[in-house]
N, C-alpha and C. Protein backbone atom coordinates (compact mmCIF):
# COMPACT_ATOMS: atom_id res chain seq x y z
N UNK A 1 12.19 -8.96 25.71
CA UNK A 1 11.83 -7.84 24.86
C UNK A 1 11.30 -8.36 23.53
N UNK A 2 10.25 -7.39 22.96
CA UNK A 2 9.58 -8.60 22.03
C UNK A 2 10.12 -7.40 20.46
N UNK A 3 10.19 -8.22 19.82
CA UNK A 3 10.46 -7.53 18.52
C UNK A 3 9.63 -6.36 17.91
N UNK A 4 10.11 -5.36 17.32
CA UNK A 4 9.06 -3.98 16.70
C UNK A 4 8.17 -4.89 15.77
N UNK A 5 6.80 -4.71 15.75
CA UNK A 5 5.77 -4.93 14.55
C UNK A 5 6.11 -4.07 13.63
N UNK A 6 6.68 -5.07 12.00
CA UNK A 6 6.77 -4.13 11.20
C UNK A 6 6.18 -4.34 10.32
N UNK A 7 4.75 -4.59 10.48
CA UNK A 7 3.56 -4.87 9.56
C UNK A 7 3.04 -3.69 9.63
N UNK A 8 2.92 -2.86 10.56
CA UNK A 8 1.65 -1.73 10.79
C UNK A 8 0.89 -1.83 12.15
N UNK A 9 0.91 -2.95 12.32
CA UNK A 9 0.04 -3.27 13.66
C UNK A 9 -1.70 -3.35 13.46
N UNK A 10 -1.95 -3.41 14.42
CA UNK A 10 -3.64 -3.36 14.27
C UNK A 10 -4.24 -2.38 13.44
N UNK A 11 -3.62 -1.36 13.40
CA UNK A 11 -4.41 -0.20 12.35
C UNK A 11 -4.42 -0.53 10.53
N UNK A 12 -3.79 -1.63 10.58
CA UNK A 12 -3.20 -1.54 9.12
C UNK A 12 -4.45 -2.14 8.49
N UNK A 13 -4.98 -1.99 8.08
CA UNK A 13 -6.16 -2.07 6.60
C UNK A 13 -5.49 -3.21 5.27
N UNK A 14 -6.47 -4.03 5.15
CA UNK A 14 -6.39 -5.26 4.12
C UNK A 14 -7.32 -4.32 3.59
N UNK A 15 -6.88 -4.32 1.93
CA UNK A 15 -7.56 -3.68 0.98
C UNK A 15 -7.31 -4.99 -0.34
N UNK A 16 -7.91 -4.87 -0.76
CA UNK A 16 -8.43 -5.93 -2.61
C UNK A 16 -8.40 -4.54 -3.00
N UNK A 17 -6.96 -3.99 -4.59
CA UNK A 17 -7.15 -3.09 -4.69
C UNK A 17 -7.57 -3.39 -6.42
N UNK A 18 -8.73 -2.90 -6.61
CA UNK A 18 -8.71 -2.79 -8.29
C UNK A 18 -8.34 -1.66 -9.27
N UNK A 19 -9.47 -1.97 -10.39
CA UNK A 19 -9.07 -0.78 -11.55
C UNK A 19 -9.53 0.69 -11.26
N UNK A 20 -9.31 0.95 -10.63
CA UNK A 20 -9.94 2.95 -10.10
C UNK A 20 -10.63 2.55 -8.60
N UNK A 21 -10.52 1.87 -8.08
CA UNK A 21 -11.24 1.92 -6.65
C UNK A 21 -10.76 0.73 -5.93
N UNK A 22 -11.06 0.80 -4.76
CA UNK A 22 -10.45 -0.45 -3.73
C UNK A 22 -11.40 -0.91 -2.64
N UNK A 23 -11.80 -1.74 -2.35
CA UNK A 23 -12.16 -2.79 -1.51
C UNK A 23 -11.95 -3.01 -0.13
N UNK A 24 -12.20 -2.27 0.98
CA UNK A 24 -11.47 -2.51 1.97
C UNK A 24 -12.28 -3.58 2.68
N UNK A 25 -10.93 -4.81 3.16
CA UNK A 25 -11.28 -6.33 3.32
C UNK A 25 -11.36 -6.30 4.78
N UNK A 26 -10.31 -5.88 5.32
CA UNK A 26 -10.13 -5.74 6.86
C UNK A 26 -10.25 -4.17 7.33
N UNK A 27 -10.91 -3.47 7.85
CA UNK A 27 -11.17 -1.98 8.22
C UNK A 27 -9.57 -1.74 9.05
N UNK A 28 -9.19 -0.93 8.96
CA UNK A 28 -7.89 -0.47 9.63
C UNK A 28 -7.74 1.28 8.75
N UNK A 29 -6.52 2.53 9.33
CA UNK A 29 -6.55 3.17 9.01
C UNK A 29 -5.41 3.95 8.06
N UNK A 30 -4.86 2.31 7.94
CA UNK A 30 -3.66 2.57 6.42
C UNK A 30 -3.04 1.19 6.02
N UNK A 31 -2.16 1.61 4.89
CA UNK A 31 -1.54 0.89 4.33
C UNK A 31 -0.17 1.50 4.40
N UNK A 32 0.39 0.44 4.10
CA UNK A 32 2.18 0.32 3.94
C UNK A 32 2.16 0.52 2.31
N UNK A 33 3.09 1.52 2.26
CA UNK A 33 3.65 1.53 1.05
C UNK A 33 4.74 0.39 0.19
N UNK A 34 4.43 -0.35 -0.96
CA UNK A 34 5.09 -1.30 -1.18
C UNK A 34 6.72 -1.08 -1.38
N UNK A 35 7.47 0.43 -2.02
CA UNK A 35 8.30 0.57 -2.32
C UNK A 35 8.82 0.95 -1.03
N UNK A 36 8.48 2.11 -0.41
CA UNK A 36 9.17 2.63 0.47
C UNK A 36 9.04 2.45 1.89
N UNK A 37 8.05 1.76 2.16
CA UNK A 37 7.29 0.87 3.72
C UNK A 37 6.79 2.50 4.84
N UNK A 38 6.31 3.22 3.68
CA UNK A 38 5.89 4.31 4.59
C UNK A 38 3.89 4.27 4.55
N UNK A 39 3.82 4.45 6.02
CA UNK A 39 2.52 4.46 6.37
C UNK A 39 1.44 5.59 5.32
N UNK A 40 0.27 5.02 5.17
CA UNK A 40 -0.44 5.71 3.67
C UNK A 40 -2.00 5.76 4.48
N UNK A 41 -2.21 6.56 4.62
CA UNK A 41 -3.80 7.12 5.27
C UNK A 41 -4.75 6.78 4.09
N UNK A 42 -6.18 5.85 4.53
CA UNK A 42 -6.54 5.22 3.29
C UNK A 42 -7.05 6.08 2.60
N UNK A 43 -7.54 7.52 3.44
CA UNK A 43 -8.31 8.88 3.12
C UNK A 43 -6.66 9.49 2.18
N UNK A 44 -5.76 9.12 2.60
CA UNK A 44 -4.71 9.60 1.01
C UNK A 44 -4.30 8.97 0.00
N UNK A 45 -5.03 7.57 0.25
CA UNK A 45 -4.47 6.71 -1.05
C UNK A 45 -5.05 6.79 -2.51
N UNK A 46 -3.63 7.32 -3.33
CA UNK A 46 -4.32 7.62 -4.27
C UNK A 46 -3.53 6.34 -5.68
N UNK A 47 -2.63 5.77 -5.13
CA UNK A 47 -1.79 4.79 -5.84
C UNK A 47 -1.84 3.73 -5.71
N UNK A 48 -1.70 2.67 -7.04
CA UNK A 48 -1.65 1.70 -6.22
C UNK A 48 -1.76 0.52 -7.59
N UNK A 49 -1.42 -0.86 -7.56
CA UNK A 49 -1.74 -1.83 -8.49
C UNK A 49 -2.50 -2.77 -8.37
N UNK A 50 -3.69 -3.31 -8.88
CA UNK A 50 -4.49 -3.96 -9.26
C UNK A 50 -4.14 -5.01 -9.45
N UNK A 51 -2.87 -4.79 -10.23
CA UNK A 51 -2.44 -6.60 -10.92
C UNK A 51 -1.48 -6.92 -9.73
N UNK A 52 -0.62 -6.31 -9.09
CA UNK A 52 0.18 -6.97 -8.19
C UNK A 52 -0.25 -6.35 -6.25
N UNK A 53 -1.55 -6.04 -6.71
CA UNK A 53 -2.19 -5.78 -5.13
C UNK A 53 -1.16 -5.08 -4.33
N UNK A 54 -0.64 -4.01 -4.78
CA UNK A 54 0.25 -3.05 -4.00
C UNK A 54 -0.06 -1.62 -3.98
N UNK A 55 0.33 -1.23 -2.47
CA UNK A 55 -0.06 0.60 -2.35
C UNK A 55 0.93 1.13 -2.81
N UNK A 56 1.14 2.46 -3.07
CA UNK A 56 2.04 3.30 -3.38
C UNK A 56 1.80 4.52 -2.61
N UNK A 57 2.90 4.89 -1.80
CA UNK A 57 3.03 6.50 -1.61
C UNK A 57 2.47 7.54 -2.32
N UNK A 58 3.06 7.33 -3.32
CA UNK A 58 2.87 8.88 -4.67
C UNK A 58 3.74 8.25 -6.00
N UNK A 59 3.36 9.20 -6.72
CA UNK A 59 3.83 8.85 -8.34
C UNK A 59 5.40 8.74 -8.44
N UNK A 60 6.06 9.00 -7.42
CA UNK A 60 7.40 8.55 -7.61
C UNK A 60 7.52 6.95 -7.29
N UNK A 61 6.84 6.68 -6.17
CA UNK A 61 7.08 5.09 -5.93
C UNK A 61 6.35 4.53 -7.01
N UNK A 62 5.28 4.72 -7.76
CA UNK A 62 4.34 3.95 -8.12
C UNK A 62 5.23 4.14 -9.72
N UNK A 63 5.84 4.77 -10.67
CA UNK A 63 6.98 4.50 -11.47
C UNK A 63 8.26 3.76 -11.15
N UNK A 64 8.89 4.02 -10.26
CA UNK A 64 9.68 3.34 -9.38
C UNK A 64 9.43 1.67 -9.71
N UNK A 65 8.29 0.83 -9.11
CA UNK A 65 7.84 0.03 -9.36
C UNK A 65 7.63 -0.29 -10.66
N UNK A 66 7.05 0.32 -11.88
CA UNK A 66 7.16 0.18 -12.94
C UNK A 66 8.56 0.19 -13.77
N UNK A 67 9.12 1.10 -13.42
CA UNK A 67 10.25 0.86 -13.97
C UNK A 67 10.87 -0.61 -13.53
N UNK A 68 10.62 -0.96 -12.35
CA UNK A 68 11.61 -2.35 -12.01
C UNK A 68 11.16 -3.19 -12.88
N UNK A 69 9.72 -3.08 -12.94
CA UNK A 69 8.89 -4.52 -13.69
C UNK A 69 8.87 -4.45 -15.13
N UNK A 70 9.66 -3.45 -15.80
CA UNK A 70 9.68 -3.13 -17.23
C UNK A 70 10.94 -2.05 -17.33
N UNK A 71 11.99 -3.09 -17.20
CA UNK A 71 13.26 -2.83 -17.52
C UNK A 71 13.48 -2.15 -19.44
């Protein structure tokens, strides 16, 4: 029995994300959320960091994250 893929699998999308827009590196049809590891439709991604190349769910994860990194 082979272990669950808990990357996303083939659908998952490599994105270079910058300052207001993103880059998609590898075509796929989401991303993993960095805080909460929930699947993110790239047509809903609206979060996300530039400096530490991470998606976000929504404005709760994407403070969430800020708050950790600025205690």
């Amino acid at each position: 029995m082979n272990a669950p893929d808990k990357t996303g699998g083939p659908d998952l999308a490599l994105i270079n994300y910058g300052d207001g827009d993103f880059t998609v590196v590898r075509p796929g049809r989401f991303v993993m959320c960095a805080i909460s590891g929930v699947r993110i439709p790239l047509e809903a991604l609206r979060y996300w960091s530039a400096v530490h190349q991470e998606a976000y769910a929504g404005p709760a994860e994407a403070l969430a994250r800020w708050r950790g990194l600025n205690p």
